[in-house]
C-alpha atoms as a PDB file:
ATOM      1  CA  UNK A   1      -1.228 -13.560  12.592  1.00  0.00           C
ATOM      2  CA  UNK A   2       1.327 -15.749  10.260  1.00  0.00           C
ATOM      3  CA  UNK A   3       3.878 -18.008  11.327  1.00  0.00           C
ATOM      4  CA  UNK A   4       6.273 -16.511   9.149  1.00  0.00           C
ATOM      5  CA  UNK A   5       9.015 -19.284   9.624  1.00  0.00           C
ATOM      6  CA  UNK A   6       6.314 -21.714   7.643  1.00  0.00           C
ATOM      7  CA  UNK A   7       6.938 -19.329   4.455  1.00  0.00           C
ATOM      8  CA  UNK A   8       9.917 -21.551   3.577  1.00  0.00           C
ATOM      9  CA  UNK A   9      10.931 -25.280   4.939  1.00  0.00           C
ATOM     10  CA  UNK A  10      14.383 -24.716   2.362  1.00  0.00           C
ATOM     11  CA  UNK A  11      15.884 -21.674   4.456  1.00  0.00           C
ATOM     12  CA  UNK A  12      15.826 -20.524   7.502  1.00  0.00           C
ATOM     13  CA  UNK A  13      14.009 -17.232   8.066  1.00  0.00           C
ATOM     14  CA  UNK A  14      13.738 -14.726  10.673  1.00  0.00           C
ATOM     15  CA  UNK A  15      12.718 -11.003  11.511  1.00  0.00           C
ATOM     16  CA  UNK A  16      14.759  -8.045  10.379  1.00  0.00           C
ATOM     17  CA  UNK A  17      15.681  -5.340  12.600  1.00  0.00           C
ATOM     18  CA  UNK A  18      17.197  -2.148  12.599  1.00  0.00           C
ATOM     19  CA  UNK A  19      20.589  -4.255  14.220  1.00  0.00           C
ATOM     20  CA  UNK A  20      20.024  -6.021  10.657  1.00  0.00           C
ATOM     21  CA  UNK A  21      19.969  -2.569   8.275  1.00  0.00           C
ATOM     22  CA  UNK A  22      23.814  -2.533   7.298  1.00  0.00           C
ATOM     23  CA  UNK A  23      23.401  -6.281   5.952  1.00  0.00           C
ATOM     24  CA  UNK A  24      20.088  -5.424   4.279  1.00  0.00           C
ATOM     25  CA  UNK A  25      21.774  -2.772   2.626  1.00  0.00           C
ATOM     26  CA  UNK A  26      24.669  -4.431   1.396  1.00  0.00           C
ATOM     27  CA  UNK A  27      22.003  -7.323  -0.732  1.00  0.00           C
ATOM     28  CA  UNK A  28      20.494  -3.895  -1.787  1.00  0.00           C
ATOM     29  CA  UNK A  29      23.758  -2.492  -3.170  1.00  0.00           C
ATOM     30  CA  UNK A  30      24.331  -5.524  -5.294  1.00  0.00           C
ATOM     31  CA  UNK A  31      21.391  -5.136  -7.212  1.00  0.00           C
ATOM     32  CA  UNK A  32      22.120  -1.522  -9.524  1.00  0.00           C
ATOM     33  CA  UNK A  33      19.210  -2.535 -11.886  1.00  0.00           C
ATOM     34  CA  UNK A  34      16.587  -2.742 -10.005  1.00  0.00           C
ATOM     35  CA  UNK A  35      17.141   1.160  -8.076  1.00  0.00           C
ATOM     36  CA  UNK A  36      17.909   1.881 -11.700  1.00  0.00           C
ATOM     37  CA  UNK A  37      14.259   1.699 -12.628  1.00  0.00           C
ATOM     38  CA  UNK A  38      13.220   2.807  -8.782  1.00  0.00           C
ATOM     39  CA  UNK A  39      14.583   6.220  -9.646  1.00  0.00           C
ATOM     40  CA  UNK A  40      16.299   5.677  -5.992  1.00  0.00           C
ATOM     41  CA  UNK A  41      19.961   4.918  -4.352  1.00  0.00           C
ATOM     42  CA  UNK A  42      19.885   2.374  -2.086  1.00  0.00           C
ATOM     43  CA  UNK A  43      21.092   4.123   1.536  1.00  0.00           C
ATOM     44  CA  UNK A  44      20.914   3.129   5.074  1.00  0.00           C
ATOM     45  CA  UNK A  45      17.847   5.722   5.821  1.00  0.00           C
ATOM     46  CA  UNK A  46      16.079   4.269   3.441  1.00  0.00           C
ATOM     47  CA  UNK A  47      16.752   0.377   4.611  1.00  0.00           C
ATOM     48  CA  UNK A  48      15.717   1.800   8.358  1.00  0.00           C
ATOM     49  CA  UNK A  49      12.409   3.652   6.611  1.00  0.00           C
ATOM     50  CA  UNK A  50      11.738   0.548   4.769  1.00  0.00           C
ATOM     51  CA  UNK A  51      11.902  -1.684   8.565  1.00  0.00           C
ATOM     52  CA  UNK A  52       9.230   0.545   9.904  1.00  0.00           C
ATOM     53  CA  UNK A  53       6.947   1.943   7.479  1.00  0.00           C
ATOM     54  CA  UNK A  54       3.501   0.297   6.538  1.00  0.00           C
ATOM     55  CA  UNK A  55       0.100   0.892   4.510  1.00  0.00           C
ATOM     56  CA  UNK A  56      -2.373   3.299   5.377  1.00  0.00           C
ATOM     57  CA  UNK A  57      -4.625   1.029   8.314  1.00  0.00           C
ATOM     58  CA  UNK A  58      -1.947  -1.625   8.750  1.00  0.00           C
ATOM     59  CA  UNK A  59      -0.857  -1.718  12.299  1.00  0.00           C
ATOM     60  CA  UNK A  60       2.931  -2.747  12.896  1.00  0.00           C
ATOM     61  CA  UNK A  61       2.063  -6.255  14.057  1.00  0.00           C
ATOM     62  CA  UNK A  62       1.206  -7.450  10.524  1.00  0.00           C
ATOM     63  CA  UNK A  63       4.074  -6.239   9.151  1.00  0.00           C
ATOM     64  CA  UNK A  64       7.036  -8.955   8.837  1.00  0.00           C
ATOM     65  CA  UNK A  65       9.965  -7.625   7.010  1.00  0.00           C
ATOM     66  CA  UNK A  66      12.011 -11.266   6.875  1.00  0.00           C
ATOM     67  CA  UNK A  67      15.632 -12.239   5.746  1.00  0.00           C
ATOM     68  CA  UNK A  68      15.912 -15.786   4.319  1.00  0.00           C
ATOM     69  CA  UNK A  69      18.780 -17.446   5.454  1.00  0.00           C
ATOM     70  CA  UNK A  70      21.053 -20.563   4.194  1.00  0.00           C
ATOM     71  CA  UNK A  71      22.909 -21.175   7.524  1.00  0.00           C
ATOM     72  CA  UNK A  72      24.364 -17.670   7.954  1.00  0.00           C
ATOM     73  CA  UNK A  73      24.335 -16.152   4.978  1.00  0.00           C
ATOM     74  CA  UNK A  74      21.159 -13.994   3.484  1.00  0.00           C
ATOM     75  CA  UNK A  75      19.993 -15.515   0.728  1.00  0.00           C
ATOM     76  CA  UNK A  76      16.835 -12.963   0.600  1.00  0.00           C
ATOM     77  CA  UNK A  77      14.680 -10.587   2.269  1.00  0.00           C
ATOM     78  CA  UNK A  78      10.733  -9.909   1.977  1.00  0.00           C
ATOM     79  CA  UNK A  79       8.903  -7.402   3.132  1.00  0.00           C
ATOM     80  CA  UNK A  80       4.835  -9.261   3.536  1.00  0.00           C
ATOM     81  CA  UNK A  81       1.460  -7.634   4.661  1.00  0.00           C
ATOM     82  CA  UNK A  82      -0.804  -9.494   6.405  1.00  0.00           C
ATOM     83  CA  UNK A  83      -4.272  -8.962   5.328  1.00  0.00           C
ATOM     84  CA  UNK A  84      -3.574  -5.728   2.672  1.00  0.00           C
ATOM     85  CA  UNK A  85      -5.414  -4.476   1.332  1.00  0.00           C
ATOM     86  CA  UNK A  86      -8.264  -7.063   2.368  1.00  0.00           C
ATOM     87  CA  UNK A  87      -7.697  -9.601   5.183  1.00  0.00           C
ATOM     88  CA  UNK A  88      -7.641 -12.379   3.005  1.00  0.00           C
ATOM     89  CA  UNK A  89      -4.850 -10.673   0.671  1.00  0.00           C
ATOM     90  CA  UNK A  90      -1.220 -10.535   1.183  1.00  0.00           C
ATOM     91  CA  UNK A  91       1.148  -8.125  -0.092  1.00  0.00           C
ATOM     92  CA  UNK A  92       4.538  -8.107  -0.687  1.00  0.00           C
ATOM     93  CA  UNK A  93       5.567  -4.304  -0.166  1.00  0.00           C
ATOM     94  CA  UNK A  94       9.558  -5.622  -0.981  1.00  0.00           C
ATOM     95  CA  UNK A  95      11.697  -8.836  -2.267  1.00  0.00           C
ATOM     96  CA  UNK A  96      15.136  -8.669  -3.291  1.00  0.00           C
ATOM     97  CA  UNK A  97      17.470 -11.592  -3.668  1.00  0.00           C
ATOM     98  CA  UNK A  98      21.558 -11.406  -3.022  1.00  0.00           C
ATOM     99  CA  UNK A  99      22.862 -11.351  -6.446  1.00  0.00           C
ATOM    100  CA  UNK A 100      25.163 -14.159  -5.984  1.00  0.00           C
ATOM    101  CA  UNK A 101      21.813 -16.381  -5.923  1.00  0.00           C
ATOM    102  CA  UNK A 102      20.085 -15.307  -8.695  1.00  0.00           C
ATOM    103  CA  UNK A 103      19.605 -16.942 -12.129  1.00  0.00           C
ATOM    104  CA  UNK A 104      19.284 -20.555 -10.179  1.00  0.00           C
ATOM    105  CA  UNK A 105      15.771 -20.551  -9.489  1.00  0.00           C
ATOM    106  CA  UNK A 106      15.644 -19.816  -5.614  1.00  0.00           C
ATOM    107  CA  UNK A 107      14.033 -16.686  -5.966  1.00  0.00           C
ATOM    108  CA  UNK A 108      11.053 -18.750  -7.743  1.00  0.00           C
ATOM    109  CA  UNK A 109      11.323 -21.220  -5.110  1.00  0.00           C
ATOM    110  CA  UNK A 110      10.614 -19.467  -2.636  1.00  0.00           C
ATOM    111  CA  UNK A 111       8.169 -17.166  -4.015  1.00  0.00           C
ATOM    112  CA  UNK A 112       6.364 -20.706  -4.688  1.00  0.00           C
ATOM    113  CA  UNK A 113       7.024 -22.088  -0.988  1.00  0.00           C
ATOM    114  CA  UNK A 114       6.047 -18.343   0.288  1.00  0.00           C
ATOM    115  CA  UNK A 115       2.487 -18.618  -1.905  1.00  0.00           C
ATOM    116  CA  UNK A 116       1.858 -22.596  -0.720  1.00  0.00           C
ATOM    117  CA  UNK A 117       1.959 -21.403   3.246  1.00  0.00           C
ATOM    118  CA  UNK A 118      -0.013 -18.381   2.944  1.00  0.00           C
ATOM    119  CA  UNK A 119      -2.774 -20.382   0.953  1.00  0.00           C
ATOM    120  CA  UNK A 120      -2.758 -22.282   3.704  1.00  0.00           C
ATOM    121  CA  UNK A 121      -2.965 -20.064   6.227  1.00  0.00           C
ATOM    122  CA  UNK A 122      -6.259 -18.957   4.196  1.00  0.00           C
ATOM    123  CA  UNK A 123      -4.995 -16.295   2.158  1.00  0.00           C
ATOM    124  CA  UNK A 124      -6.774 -16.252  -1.648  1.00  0.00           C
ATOM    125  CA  UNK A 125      -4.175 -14.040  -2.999  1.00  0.00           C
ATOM    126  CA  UNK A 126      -0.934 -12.086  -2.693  1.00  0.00           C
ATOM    127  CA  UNK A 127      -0.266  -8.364  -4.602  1.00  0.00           C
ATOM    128  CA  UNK A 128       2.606  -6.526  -4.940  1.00  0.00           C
ATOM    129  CA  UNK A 129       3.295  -3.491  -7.208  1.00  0.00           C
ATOM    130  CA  UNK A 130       6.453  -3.718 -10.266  1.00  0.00           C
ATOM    131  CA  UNK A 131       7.753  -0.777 -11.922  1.00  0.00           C
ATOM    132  CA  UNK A 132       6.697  -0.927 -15.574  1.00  0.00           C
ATOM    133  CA  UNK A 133      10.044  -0.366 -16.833  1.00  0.00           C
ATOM    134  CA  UNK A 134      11.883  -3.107 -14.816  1.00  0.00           C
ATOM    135  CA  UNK A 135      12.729  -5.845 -17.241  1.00  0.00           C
ATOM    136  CA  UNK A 136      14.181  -7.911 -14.911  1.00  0.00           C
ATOM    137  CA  UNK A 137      11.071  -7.774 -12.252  1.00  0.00           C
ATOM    138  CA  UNK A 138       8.748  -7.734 -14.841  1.00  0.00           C
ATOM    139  CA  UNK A 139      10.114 -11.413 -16.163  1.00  0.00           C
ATOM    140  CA  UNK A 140      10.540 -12.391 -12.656  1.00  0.00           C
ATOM    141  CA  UNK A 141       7.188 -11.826 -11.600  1.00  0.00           C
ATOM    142  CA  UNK A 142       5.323 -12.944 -14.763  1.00  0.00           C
ATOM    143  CA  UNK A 143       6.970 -16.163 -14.623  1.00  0.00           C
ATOM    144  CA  UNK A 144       5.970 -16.747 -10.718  1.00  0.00           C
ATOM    145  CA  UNK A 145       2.335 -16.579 -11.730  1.00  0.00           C
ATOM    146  CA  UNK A 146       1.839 -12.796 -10.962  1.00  0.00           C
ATOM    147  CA  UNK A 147      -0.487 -10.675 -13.638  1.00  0.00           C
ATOM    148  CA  UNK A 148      -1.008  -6.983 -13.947  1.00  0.00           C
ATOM    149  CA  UNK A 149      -4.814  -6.222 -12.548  1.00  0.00           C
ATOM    150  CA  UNK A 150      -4.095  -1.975 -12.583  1.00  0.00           C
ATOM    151  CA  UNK A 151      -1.921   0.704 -13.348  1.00  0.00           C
ATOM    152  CA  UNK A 152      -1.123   3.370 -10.539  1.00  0.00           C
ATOM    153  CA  UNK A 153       1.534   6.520 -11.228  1.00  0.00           C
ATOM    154  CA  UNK A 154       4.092   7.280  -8.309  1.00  0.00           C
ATOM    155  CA  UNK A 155       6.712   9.409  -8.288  1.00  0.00           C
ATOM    156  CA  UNK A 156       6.438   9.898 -12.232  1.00  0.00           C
ATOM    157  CA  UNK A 157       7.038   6.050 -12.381  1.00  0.00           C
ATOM    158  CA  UNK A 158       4.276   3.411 -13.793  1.00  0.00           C
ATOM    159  CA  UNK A 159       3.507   0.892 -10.984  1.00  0.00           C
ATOM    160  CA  UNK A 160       2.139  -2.526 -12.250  1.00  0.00           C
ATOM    161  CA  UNK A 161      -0.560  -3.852  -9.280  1.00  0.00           C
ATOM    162  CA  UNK A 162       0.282  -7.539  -9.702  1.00  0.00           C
ATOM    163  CA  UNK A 163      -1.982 -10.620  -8.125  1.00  0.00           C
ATOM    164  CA  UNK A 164      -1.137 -14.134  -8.555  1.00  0.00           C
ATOM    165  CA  UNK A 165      -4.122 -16.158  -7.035  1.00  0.00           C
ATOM    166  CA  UNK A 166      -3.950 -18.674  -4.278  1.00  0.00           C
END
């Protein structure tokens, strides 16, 4: 089990909740591009589907869908795996950013303080899956280290399996 308040000593962080959907939402609705490429709308179902839902074989308690918080405002939410799809492997199933912090580097930051805790906690890598199309995530996640290790077709879209090694 992770101590998911270590994954950042910049912001605060704690667990989202269905009371926290409408404010997830809203960070979703400021970023058009990214549900450009998703072939998706952002919409409160889907924010409540997103709370809940996990991999095949993942029980609930290593799920930790997290907002990232400077004082009361969300900076940032993650949605992180615990031991997918090997236990020493984490997975990032979700990160979005609230588009007034973006361009400034805190997205990398705390992708960076995110990756130092969970190689502590004995994790070798983390995965996550971009949408081949996506400039922006594409740029985002090639300059935080991540690198494209297969290629997997859902929903008609190209899905890039990214590691970035611990």
């Amino acid at each position: 089990m992770l101590d998911f308040t270590k994954l950042s000593g910049k912001f605060s962080i704690r667990s989202m909740g269905e009371c926290d959907a409408e404010r997830i939402l809203a960070l979703c609705l400021g970023n058009p591009l990214y549900y450009k490429y998703a072939s998706a709308e952002p919409t409160l179902e889907q924010v409540l589907g997103d709370l809940r839902i996990t991999p095949p074989g993942i029980d609930a308690k290593d799920k930790y869908y997290l907002g990232f918080f400077d004082g009361e405002t969300l900076v940032a939410v993650m949605d992180l795996i615990d031991g997918y799809p090997e236990p020493q492997i984490a997975f990032i199933g979700f990160f979005m950013m609230e588009a007034a912090f973006q361009g400034r580097g805190i997205g990398s930051f705390i992708i960076a303080e995110a990756a130092e805790y969970l190689r502590s906690a004995g994790k070798t890598a983390i995965r996550l899956g971009i949408d081949a199309d996506d400039p922006q995530s594409n740029a985002f996640w090639r300059k935080n280290g991540f690198f494209t290790i297969a290629e997997v077709e859902k929903n008609g879209n190209t899905i890039l399996l990214a590691e970035k090694r611990l």
